[in-house]
N, C-alpha and C. Protein backbone atom coordinates (compact mmCIF):
# COMPACT_ATOMS: atom_id res chain seq x y z
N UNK A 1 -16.94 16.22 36.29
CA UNK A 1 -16.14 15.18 35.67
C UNK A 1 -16.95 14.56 34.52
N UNK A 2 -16.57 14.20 33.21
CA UNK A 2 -17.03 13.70 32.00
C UNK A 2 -16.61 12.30 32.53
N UNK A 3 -16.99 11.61 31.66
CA UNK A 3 -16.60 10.09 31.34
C UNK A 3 -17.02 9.83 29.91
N UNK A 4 -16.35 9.39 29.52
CA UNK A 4 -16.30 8.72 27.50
C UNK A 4 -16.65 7.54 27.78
N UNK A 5 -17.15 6.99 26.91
CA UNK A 5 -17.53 5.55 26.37
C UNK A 5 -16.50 4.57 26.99
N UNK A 6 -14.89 4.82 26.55
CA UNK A 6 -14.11 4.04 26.99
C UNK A 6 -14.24 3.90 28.65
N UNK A 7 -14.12 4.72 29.15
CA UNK A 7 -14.42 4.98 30.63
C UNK A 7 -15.08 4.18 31.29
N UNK A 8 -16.68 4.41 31.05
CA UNK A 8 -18.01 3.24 31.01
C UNK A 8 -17.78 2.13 30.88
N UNK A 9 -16.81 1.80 30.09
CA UNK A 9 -16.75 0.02 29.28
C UNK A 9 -15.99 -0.44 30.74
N UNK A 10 -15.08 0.43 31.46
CA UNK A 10 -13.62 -0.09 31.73
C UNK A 10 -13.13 -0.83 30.94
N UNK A 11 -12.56 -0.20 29.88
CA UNK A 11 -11.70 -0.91 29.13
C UNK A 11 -10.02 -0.37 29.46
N UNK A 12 -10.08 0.59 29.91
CA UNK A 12 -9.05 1.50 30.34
C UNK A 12 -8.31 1.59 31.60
N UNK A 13 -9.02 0.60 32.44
CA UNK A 13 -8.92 1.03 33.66
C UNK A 13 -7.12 0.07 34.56
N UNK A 14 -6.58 0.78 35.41
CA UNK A 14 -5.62 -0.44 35.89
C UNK A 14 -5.34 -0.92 36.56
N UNK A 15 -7.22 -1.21 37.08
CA UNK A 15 -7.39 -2.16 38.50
C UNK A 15 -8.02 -3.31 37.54
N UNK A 16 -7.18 -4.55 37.95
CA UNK A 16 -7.58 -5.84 37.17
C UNK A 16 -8.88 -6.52 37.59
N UNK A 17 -9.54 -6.43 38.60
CA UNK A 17 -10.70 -6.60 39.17
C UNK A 17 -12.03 -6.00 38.39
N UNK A 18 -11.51 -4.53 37.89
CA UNK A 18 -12.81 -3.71 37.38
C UNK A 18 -12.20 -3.87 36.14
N UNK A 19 -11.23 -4.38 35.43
CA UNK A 19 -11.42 -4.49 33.92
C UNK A 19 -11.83 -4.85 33.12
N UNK A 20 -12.50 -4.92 31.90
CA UNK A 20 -13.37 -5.22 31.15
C UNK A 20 -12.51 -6.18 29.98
N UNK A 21 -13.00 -6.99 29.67
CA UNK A 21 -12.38 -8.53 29.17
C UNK A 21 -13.19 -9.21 27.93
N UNK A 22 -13.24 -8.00 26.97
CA UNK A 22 -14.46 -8.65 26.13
C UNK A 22 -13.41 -9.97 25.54
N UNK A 23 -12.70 -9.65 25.32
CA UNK A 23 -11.94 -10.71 24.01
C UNK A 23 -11.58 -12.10 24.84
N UNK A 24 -10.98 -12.94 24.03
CA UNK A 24 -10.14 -13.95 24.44
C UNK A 24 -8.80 -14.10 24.54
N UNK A 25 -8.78 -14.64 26.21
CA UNK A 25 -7.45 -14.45 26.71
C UNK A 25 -6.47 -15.52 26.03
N UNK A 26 -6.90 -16.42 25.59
CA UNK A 26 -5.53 -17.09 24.60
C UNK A 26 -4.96 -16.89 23.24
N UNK A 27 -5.69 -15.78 22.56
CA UNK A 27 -5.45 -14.84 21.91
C UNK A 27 -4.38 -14.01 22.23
N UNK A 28 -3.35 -13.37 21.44
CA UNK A 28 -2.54 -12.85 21.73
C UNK A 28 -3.25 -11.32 21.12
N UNK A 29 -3.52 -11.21 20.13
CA UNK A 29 -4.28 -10.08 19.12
C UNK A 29 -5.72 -10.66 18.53
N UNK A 30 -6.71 -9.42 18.81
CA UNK A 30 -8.00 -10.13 18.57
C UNK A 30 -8.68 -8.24 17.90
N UNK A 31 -8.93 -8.19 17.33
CA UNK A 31 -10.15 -7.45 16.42
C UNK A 31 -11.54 -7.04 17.53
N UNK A 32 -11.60 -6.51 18.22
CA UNK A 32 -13.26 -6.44 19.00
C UNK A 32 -14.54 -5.09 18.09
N UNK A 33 -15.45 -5.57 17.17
CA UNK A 33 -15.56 -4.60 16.41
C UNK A 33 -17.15 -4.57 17.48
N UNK A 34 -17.12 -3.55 17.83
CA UNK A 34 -18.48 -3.24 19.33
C UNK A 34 -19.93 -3.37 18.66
N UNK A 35 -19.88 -2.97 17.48
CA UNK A 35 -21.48 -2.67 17.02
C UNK A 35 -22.22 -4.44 17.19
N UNK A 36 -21.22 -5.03 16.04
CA UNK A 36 -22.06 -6.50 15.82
C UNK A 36 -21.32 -6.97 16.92
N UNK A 37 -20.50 -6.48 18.03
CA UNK A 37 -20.05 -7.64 18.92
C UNK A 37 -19.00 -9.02 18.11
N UNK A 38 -18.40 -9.01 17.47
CA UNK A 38 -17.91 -9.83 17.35
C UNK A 38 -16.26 -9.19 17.07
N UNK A 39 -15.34 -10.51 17.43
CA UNK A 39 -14.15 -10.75 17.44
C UNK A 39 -13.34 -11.34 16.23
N UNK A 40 -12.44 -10.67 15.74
CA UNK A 40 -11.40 -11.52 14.72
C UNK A 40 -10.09 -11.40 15.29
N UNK A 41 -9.86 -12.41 14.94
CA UNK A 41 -8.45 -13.10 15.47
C UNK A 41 -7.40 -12.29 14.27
N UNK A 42 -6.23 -11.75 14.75
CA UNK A 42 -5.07 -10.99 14.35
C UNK A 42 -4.10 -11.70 14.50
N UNK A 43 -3.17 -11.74 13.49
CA UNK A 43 -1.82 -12.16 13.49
C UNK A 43 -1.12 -11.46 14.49
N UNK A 44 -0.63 -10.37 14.68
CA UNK A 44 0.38 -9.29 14.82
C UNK A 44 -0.39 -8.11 15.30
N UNK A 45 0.64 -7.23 16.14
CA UNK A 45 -0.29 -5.72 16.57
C UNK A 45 0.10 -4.64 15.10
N UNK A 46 0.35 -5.02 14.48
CA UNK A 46 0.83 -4.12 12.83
C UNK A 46 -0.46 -4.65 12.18
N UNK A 47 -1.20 -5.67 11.89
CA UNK A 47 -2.34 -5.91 11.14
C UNK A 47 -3.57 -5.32 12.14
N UNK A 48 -3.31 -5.98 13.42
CA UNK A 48 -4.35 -5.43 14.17
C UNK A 48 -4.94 -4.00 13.73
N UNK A 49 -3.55 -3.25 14.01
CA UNK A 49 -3.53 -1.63 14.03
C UNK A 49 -4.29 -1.23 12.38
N UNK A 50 -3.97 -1.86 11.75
CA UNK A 50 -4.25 -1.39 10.09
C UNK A 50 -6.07 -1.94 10.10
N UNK A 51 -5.95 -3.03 10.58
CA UNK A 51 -7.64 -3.40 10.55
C UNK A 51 -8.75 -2.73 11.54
N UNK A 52 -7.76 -2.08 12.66
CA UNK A 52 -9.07 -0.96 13.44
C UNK A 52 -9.41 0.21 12.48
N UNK A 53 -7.83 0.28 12.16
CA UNK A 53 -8.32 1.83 11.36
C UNK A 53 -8.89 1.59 10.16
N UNK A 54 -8.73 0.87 9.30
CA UNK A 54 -9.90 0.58 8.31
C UNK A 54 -11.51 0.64 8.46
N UNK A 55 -11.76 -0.19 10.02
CA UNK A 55 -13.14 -0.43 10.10
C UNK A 55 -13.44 1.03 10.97
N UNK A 56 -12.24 1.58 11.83
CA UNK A 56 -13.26 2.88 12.09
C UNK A 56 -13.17 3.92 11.21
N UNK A 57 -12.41 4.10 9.95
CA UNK A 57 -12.72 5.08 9.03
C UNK A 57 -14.17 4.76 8.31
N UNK A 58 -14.22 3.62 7.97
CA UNK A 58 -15.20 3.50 7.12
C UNK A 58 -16.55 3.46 8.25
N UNK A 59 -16.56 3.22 9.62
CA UNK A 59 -17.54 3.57 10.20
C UNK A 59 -17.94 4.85 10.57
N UNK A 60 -16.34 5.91 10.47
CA UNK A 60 -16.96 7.07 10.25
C UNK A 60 -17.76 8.04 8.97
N UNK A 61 -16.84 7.04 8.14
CA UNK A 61 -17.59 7.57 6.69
C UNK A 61 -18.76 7.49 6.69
N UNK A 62 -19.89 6.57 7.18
CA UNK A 62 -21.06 5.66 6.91
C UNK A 62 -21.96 6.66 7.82
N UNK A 63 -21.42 7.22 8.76
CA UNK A 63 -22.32 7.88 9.67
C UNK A 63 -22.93 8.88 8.85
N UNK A 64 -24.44 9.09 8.84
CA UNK A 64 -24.87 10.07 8.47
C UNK A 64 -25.31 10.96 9.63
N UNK A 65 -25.13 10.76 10.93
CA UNK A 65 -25.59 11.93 11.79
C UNK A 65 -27.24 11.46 12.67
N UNK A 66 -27.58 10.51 12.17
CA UNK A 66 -28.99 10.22 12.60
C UNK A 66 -28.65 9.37 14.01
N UNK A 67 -29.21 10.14 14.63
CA UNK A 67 -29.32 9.69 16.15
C UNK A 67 -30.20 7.48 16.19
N UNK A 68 -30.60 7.39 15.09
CA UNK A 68 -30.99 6.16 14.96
C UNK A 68 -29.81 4.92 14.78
N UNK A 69 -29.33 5.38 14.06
CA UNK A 69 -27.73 4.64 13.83
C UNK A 69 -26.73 4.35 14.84
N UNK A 70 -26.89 2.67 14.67
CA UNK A 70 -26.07 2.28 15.60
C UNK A 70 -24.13 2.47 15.41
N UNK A 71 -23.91 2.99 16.53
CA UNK A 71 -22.11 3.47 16.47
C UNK A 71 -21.69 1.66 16.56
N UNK A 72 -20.92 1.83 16.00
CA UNK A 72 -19.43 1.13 16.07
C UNK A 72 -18.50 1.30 15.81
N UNK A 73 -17.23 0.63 16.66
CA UNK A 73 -15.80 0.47 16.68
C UNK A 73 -14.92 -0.38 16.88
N UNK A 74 -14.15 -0.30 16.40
CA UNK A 74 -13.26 -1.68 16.23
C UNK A 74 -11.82 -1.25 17.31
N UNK A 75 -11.73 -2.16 18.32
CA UNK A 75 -10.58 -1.80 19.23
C UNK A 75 -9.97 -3.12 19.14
N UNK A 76 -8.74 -2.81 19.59
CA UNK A 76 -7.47 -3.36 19.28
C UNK A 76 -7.10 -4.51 20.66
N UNK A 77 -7.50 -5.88 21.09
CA UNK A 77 -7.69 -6.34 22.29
C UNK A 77 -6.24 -7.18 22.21
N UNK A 78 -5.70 -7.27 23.54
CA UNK A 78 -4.49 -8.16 23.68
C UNK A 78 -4.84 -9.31 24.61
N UNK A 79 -4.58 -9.97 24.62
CA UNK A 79 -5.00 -11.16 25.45
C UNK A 79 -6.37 -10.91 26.00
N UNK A 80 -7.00 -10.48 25.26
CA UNK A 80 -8.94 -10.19 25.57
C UNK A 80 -8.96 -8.80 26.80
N UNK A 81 -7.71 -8.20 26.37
CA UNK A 81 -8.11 -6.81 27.00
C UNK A 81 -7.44 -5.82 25.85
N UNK A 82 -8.56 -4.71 26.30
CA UNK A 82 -8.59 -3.64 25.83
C UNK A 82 -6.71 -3.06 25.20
N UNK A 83 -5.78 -2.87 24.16
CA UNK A 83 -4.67 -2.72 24.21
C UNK A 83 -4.32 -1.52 24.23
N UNK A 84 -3.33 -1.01 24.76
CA UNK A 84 -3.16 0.61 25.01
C UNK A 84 -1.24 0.75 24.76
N UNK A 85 -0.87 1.70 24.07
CA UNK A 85 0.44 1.59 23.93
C UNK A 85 1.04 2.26 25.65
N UNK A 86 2.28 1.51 25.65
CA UNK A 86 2.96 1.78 26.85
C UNK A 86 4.00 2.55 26.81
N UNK A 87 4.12 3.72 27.29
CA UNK A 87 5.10 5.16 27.15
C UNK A 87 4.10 6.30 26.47
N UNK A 88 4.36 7.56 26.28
CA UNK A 88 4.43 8.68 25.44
C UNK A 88 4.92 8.48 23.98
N UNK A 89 3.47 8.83 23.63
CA UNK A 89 3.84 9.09 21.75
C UNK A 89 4.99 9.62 21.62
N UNK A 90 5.83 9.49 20.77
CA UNK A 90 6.98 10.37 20.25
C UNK A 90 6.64 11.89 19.98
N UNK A 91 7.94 12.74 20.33
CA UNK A 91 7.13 14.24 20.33
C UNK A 91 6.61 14.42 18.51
N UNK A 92 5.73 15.34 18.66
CA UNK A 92 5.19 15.34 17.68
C UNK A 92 4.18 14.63 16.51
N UNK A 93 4.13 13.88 17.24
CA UNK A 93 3.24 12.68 16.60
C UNK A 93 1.77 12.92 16.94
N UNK A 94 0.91 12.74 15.93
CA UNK A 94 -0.32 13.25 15.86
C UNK A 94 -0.54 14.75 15.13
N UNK A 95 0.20 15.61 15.44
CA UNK A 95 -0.05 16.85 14.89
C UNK A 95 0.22 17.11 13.40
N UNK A 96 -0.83 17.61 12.70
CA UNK A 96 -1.28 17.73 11.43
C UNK A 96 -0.99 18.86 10.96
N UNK A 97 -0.12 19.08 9.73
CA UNK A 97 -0.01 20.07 9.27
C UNK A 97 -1.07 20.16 7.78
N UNK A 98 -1.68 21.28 7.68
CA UNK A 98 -2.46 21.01 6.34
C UNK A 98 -1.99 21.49 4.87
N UNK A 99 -2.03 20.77 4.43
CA UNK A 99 -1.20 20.76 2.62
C UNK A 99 -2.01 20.86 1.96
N UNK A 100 -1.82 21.87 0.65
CA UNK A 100 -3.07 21.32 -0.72
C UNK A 100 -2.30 20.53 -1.36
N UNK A 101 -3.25 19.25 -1.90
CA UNK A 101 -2.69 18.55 -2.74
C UNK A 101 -3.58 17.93 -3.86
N UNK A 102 -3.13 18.19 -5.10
CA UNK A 102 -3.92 17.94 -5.98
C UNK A 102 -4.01 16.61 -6.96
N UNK A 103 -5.03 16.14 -7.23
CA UNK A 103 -5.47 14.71 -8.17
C UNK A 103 -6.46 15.22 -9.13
N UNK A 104 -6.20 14.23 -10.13
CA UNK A 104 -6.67 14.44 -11.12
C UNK A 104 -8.24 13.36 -11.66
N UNK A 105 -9.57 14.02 -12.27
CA UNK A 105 -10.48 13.94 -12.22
C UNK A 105 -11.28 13.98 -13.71
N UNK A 106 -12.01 12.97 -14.05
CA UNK A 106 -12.57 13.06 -15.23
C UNK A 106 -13.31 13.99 -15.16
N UNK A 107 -13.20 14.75 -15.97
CA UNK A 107 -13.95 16.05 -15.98
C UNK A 107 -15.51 15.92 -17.00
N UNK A 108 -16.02 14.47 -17.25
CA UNK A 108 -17.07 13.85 -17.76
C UNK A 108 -17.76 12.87 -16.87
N UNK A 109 -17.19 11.93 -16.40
CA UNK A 109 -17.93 11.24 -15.53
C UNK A 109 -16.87 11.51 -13.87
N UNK A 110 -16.09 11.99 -13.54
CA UNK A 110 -16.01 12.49 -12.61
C UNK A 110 -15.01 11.69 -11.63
N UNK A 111 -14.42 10.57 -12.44
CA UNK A 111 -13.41 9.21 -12.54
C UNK A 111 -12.26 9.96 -11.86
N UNK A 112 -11.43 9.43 -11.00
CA UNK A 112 -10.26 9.92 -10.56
C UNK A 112 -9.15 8.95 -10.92
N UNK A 113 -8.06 9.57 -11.44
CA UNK A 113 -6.68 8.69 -11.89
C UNK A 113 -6.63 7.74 -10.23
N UNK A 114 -6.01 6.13 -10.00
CA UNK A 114 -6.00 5.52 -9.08
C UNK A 114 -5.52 4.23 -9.65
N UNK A 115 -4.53 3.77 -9.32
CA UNK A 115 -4.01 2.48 -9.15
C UNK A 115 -4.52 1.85 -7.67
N UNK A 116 -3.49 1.64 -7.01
CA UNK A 116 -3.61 0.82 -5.57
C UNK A 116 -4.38 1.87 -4.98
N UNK A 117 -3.98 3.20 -5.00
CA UNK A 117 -4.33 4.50 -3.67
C UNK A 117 -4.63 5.02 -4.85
N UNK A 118 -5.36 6.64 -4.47
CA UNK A 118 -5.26 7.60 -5.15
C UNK A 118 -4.26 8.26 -5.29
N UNK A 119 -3.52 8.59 -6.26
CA UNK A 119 -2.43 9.69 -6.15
C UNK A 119 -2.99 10.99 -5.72
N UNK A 120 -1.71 11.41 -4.80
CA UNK A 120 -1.95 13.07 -4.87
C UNK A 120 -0.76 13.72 -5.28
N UNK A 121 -1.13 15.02 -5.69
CA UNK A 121 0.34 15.59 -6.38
C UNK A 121 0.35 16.84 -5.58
N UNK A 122 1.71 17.53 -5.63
CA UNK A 122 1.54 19.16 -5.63
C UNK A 122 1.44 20.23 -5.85
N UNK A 123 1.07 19.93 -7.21
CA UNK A 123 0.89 20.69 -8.23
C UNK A 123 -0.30 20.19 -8.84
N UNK A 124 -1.37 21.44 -9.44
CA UNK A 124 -2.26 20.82 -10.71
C UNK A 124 -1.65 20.37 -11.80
N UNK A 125 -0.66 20.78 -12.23
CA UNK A 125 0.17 20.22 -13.29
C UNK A 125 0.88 19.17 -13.62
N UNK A 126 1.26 18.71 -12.42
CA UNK A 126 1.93 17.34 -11.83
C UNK A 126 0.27 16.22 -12.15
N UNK A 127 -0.74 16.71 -11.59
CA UNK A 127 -1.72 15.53 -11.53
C UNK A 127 -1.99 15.29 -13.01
N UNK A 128 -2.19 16.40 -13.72
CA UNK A 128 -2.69 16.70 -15.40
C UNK A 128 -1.54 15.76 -16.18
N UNK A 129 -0.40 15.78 -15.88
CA UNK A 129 1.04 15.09 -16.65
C UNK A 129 0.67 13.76 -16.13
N UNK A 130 0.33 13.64 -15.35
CA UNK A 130 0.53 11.89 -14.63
C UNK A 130 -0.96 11.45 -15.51
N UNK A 131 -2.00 11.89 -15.59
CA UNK A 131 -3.08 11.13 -16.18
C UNK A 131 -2.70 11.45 -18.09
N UNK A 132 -2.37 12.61 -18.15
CA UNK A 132 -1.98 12.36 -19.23
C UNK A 132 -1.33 11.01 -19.84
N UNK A 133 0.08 11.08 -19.02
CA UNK A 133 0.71 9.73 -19.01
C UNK A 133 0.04 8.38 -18.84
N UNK A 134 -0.70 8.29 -18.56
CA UNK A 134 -2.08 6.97 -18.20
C UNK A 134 -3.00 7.04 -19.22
N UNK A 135 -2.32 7.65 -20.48
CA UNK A 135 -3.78 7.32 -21.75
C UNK A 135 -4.83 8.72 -21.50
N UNK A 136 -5.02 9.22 -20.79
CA UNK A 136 -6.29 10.43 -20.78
C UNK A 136 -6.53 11.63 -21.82
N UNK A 137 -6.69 11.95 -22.10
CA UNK A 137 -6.55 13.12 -23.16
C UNK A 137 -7.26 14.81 -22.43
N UNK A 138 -6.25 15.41 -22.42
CA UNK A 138 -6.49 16.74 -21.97
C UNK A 138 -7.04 17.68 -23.33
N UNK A 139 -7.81 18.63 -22.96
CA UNK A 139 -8.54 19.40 -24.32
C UNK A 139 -7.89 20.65 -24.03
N UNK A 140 -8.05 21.65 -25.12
CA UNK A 140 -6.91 22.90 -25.12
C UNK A 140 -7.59 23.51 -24.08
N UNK A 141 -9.17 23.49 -23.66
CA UNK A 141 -9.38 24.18 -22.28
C UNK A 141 -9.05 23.60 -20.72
N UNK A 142 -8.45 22.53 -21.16
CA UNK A 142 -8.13 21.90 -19.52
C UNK A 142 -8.40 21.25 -19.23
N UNK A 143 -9.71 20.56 -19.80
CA UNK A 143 -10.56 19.34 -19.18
C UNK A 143 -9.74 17.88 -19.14
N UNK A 144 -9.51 17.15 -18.69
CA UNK A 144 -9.48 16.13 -18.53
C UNK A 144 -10.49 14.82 -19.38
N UNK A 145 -10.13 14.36 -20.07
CA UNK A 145 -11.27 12.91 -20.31
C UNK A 145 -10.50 12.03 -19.80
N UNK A 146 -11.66 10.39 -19.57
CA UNK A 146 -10.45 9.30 -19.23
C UNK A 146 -10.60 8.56 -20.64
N UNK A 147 -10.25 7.53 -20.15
CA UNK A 147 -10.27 6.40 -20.94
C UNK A 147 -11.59 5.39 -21.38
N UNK A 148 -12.63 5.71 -20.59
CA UNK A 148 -13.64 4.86 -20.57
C UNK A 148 -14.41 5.19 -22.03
N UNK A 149 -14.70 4.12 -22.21
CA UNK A 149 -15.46 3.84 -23.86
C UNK A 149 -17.04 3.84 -23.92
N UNK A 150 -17.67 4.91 -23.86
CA UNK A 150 -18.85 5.47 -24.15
C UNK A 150 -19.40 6.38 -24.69
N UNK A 151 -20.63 6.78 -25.29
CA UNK A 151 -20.68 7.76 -26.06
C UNK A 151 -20.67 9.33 -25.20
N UNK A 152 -20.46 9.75 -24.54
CA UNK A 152 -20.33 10.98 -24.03
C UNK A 152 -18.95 11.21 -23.83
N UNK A 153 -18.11 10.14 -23.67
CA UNK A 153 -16.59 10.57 -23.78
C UNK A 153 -15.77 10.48 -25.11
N UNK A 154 -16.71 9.77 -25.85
CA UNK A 154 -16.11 9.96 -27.35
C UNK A 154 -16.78 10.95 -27.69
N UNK A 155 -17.67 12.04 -27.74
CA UNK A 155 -18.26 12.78 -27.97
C UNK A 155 -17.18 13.99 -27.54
N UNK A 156 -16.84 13.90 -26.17
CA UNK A 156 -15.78 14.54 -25.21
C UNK A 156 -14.53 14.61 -25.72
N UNK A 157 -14.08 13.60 -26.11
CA UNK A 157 -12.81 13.63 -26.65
C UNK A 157 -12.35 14.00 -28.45
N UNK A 158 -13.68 13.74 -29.10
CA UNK A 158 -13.82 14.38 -30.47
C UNK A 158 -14.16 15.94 -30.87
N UNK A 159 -14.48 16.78 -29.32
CA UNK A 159 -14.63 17.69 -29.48
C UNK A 159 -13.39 18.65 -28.89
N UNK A 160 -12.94 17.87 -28.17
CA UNK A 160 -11.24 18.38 -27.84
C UNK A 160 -10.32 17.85 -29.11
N UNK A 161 -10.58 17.25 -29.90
CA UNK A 161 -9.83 16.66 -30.40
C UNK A 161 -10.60 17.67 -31.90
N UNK A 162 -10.69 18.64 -31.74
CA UNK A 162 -11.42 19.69 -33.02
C UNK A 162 -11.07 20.85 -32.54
N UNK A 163 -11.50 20.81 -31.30
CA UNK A 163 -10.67 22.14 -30.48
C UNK A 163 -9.16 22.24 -30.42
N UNK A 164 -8.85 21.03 -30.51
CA UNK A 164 -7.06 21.09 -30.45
C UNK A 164 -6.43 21.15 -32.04
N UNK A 165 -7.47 20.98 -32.69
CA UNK A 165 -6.58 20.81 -34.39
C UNK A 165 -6.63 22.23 -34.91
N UNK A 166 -6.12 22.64 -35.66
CA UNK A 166 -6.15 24.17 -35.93
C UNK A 166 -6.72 24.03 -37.40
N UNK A 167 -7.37 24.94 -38.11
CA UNK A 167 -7.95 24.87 -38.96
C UNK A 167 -7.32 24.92 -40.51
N UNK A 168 -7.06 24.01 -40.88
CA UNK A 168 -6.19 24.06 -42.35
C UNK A 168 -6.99 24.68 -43.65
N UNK A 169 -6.17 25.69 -43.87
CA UNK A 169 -6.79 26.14 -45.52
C UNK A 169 -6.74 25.34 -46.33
N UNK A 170 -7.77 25.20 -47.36
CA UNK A 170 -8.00 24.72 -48.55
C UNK A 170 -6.58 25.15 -49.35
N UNK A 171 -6.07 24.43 -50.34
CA UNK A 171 -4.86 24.68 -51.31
C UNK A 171 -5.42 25.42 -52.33
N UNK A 172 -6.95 25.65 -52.61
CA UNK A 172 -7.50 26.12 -53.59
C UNK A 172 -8.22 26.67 -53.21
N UNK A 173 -8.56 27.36 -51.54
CA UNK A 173 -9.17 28.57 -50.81
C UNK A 173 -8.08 29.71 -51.40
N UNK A 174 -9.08 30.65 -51.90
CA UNK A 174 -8.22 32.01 -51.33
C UNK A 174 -8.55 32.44 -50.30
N UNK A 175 -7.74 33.49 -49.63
CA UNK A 175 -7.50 34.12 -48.40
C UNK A 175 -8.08 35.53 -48.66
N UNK A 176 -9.61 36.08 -47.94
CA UNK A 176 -9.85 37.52 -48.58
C UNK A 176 -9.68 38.23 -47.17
N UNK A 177 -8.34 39.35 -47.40
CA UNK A 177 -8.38 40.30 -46.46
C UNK A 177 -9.35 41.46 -46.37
């Protein structure tokens, strides 16, 4: 038999005697983030839910793998217990199908098109039209520049911008075949 972390804590468990009670019970929604031990108070189980997963993505991001590094996680407490949804996920829920999806990238400093989120598109062509559309300037080989004002992207963009002009004859060149 294994046992997980959750297991150990009893945070899971549904004998009320052996349950584990980090939070506060006059709390309706409380934040329990394990590393620093501390608690934030939640409006709603919809913010709750959005603020675990924030702090455990970015605590998974942060991990580099070194057995020195302290883990943390942020669980979701209801009246200072552990919260667990009641019923079966809906069928299908959880399962991941994998998509390519493409965004678009300064191809100089390495800048990605982004308002609120990053866009993703489904097409390379779709991402290239959308930064286009946002001011960027594409060069006849593909590259991408953004917008940022420095000398390596004006350098970048004056040399697409020579590459894209076609070369005009002189009115008083002749032409020797």
């Amino acid at each position: 038999m294994t046992t997980t972390p959750a297991g150990r804590r009893r945070l899971f468990t549904t004998d009320p005697d052996q349950r584990l009670r980090p939070g506060t019970p006059d709390r309706a929604w409380e934040l329990w983030l394990t590393g620093p031990n501390t608690l934030l108070p939640m409006p709603d189980l919809a913010n709750a839910l959005m603020a675990a997963a924030e702090h455990n993505a970015l605590a998974a991001d942060l991990d580099d793998g070194s057995p020195l590094q302290p883990s943390t996680h942020a669980v979701v407490l209801r009246h200072g217990y552990a919260w667990r949804r009641t019923g079966a996920a809906r069928s299908g829920a959880g399962v991941a199908v994998p998509t390519v999806c493409w965004t678009a990238c300064c191809s100089v400093c390495g800048a990605a098109v982004e308002d609120e989120f990053l866009p993703h598109y489904d097409s390379a062509d779709a991402a290239v039209a959308d930064a286009v559309d946002r001011g960027w300037r594409e060069s006849p080989d593909g590259r991408l520049i953004c917008d940022q004002d420095d000398v390596a992207h004006d350098d970048a963009r004056a040399q697409a911008h020579t590459e894209d002009t076609p070369v005009q004859p002189d009115e008083n060149q002749l032409t020797f075949l």
